[in-house]
PDB file of N, CA and C in Angstrom:
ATOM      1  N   UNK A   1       0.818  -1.177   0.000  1.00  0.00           N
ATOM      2  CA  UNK A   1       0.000   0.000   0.000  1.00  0.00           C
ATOM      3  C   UNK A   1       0.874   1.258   0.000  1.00  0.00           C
ATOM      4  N   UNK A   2       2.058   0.793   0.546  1.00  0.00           N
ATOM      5  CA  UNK A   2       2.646   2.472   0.980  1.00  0.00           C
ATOM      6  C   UNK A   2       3.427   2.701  -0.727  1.00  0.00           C
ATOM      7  N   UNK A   3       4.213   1.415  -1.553  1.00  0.00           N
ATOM      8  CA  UNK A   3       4.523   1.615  -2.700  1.00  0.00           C
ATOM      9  C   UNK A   3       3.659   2.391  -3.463  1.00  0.00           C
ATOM     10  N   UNK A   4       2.390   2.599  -3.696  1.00  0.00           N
ATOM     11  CA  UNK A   4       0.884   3.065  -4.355  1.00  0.00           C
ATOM     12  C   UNK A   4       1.118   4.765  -3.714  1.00  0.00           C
ATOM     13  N   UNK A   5       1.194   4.456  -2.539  1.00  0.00           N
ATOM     14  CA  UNK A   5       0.960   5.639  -2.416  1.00  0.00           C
ATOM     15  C   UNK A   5       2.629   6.388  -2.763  1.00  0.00           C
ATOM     16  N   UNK A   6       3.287   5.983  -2.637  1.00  0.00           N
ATOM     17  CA  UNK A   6       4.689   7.064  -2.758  1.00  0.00           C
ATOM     18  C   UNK A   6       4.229   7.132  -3.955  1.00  0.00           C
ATOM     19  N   UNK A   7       3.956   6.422  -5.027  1.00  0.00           N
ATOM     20  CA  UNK A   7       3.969   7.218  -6.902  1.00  0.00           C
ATOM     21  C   UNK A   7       2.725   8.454  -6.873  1.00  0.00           C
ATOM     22  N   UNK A   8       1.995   8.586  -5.973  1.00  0.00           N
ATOM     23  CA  UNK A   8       1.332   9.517  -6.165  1.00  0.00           C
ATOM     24  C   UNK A   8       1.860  10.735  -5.518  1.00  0.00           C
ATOM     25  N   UNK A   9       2.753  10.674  -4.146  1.00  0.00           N
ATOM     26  CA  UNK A   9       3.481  11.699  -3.796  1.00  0.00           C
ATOM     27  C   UNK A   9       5.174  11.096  -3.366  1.00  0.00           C
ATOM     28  N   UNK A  10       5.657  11.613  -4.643  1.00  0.00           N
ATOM     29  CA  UNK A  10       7.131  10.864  -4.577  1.00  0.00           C
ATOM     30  C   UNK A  10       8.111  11.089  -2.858  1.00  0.00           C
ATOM     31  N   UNK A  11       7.305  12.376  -2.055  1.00  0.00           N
ATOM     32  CA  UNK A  11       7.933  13.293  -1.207  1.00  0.00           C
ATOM     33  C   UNK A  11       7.520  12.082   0.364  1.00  0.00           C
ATOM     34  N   UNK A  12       6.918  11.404  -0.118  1.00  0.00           N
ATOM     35  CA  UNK A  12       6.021  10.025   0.768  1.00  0.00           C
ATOM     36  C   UNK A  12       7.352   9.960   1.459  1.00  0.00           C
ATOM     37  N   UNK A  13       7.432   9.936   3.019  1.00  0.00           N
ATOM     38  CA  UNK A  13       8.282   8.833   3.390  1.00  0.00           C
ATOM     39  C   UNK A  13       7.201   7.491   4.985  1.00  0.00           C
ATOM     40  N   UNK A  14       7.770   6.447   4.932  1.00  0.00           N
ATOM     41  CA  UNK A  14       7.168   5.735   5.797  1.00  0.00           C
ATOM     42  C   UNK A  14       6.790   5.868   7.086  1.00  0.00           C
ATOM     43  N   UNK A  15       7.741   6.971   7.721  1.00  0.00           N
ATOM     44  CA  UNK A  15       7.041   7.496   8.992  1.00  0.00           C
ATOM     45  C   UNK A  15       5.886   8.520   9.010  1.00  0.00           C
ATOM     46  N   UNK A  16       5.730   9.491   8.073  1.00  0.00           N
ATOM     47  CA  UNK A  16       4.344  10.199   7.700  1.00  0.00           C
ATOM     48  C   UNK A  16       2.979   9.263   7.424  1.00  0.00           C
ATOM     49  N   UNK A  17       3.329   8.409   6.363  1.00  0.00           N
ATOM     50  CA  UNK A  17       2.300   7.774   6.308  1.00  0.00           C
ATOM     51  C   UNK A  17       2.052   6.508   7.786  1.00  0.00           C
ATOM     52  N   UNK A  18       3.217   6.035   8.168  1.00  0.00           N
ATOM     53  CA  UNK A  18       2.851   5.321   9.646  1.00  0.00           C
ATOM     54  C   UNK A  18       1.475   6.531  10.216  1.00  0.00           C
ATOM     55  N   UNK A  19       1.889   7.093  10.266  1.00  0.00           N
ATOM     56  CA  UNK A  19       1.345   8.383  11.132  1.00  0.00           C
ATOM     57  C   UNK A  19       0.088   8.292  10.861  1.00  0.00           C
ATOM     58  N   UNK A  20      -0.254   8.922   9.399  1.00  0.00           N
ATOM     59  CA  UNK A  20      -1.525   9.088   8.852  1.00  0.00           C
ATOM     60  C   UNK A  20      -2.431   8.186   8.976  1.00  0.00           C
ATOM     61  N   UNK A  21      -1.946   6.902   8.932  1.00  0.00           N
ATOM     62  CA  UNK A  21      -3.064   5.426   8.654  1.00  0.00           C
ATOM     63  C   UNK A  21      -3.362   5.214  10.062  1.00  0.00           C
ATOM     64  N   UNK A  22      -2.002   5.371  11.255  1.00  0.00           N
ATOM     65  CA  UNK A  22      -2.992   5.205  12.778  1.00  0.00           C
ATOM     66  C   UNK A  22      -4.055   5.999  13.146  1.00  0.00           C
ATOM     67  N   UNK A  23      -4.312   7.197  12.184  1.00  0.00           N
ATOM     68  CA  UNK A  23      -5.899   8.122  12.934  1.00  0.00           C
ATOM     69  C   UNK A  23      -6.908   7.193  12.149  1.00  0.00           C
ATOM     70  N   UNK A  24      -6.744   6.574  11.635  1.00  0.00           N
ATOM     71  CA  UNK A  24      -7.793   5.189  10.958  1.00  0.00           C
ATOM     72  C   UNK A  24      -8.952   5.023  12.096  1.00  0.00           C
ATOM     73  N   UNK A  25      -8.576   5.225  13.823  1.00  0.00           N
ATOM     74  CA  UNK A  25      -9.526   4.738  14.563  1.00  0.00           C
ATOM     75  C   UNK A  25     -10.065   5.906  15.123  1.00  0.00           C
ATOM     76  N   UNK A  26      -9.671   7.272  14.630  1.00  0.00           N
ATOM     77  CA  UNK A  26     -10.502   8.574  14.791  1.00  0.00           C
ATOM     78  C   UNK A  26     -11.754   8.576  13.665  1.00  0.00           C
ATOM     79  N   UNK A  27     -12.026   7.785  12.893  1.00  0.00           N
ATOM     80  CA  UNK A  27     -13.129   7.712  12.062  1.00  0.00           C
ATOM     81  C   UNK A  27     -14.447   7.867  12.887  1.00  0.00           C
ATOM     82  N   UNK A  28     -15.473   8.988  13.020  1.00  0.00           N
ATOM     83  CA  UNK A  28     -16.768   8.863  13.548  1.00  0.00           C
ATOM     84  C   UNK A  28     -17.507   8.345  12.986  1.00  0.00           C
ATOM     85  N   UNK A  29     -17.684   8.703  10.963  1.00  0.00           N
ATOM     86  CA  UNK A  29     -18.538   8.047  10.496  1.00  0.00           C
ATOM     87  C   UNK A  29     -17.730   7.496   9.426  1.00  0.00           C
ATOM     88  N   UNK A  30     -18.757   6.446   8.534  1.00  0.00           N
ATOM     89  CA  UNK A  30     -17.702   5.753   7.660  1.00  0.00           C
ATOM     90  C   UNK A  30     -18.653   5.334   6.688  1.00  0.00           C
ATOM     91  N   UNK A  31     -18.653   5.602   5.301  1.00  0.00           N
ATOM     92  CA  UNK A  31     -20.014   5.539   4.501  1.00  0.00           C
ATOM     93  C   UNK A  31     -20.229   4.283   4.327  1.00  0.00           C
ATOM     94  N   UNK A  32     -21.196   4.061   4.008  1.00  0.00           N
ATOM     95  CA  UNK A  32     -21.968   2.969   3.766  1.00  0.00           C
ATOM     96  C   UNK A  32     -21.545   1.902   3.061  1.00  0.00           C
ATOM     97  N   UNK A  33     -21.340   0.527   3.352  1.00  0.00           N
ATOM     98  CA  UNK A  33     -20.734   0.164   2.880  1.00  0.00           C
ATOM     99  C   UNK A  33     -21.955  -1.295   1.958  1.00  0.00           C
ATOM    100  N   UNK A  34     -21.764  -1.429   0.890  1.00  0.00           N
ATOM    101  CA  UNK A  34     -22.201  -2.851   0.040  1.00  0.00           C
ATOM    102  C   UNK A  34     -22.019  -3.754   0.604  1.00  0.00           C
ATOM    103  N   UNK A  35     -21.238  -4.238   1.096  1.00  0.00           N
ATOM    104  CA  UNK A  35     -20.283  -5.690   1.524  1.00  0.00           C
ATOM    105  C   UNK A  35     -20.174  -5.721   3.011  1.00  0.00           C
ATOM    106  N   UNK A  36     -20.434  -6.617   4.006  1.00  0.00           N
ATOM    107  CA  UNK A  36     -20.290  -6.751   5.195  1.00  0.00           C
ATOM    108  C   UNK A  36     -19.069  -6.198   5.540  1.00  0.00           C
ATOM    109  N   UNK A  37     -18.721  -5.298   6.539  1.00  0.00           N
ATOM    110  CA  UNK A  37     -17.991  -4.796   6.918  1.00  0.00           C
ATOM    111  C   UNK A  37     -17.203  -5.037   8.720  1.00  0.00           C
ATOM    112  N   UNK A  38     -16.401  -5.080   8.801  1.00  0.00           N
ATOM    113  CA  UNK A  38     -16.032  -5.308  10.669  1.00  0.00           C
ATOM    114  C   UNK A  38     -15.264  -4.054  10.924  1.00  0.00           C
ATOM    115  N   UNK A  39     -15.683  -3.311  12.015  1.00  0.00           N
ATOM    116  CA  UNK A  39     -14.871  -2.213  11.884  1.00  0.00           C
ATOM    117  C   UNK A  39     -13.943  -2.794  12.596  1.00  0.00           C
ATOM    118  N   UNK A  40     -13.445  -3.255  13.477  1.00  0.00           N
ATOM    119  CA  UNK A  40     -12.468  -3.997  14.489  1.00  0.00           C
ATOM    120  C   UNK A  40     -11.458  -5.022  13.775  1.00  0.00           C
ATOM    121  N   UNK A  41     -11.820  -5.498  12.086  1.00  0.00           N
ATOM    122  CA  UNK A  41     -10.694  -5.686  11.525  1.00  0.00           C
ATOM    123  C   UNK A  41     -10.086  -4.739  10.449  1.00  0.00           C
ATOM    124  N   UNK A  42     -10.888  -3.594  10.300  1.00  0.00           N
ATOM    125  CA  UNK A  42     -10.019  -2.670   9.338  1.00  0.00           C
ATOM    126  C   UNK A  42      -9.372  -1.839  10.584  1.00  0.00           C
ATOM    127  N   UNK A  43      -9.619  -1.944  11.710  1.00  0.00           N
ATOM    128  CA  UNK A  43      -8.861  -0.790  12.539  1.00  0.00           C
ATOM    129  C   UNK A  43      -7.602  -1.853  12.663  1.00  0.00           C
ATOM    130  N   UNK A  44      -7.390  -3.276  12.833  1.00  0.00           N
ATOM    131  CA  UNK A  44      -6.445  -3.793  13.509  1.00  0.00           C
ATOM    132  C   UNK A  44      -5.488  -3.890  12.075  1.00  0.00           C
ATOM    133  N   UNK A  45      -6.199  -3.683  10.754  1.00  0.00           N
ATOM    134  CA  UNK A  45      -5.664  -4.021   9.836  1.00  0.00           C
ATOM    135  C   UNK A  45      -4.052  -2.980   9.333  1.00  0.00           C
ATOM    136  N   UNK A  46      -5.043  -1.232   9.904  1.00  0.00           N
ATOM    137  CA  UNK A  46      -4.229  -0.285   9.956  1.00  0.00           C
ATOM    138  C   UNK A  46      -3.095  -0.088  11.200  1.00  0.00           C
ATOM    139  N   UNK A  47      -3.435  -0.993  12.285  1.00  0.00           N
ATOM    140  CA  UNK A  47      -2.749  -0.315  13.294  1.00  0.00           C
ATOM    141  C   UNK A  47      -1.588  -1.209  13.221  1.00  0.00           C
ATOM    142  N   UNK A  48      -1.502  -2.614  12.149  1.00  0.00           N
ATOM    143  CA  UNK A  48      -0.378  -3.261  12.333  1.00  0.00           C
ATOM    144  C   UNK A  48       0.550  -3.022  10.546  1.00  0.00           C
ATOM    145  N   UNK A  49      -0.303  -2.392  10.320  1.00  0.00           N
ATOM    146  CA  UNK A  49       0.290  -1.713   8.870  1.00  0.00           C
ATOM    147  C   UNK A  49       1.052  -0.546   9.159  1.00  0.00           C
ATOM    148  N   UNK A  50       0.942   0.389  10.130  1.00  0.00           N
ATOM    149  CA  UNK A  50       1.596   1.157  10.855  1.00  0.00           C
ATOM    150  C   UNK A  50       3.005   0.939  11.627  1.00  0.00           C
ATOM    151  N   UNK A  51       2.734  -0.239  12.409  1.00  0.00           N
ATOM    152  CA  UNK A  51       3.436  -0.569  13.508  1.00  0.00           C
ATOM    153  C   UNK A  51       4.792  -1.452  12.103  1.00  0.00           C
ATOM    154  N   UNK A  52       4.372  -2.052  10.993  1.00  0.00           N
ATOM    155  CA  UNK A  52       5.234  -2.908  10.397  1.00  0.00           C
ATOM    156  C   UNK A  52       6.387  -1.630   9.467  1.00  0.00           C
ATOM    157  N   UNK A  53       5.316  -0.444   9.398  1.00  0.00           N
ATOM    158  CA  UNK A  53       6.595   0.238   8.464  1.00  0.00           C
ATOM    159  C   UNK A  53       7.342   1.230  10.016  1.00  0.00           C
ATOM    160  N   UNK A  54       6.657   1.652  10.681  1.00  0.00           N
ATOM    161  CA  UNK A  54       7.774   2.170  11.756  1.00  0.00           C
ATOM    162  C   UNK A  54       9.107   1.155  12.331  1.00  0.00           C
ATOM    163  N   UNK A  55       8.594  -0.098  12.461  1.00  0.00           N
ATOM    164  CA  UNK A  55       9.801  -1.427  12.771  1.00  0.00           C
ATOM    165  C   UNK A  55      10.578  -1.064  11.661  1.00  0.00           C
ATOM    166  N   UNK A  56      10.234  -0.875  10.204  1.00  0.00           N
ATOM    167  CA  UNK A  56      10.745  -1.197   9.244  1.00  0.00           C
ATOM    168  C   UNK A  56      12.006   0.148   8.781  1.00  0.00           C
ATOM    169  N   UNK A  57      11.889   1.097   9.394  1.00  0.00           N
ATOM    170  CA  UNK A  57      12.642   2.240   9.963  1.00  0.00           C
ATOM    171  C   UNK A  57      13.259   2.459  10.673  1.00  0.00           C
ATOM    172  N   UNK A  58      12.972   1.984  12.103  1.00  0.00           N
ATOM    173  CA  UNK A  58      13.468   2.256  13.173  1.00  0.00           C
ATOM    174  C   UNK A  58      15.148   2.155  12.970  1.00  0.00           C
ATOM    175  N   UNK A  59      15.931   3.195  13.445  1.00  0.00           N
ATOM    176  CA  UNK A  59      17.387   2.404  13.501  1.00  0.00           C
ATOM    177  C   UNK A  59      17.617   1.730  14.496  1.00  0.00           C
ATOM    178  N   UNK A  60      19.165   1.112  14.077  1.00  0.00           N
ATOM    179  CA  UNK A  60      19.483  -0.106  14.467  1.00  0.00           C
ATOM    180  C   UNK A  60      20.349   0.237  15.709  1.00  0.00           C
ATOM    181  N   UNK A  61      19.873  -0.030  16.553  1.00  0.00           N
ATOM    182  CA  UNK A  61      21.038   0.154  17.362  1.00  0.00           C
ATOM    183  C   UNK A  61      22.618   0.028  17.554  1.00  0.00           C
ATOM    184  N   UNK A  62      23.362   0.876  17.687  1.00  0.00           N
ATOM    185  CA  UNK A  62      24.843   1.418  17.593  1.00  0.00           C
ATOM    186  C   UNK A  62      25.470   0.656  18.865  1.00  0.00           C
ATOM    187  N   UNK A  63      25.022   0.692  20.098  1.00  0.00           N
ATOM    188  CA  UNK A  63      25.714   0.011  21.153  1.00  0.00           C
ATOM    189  C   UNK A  63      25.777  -1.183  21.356  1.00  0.00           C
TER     190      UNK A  63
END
């Protein structure tokens, strides 16, 4: 997902978007959806899509 999104803003880096996708569970409303929906797996879906590109950054420890 985050590849998709950097071609639309080349300036993308992985800790902004970490950022952006965890307010995923500030959503009040959420339109209507066709297809059965769980909100409790699109929130867990974002919060470990988050958590995998901040790991995926983090530096490495020096000591």
């Amino acid at each position: 997902m985050f590849e998709l999104a950097k071609q639309k803003d080349l300036g993308l880096s992985e800790f902004y978007f970490a950022n952006i996708i965890t307010d995923a569970d500030k959503f009040k409303t959420l339109p209507k959806m066709k297809i059965p929906f769980k909100k409790q797996e699109f929130l867990k879906f974002y919060r470990d899509l988050s958590r995998k590109l901040l790991l995926k950054i983090k530096p490495k420890k020096i000591f």
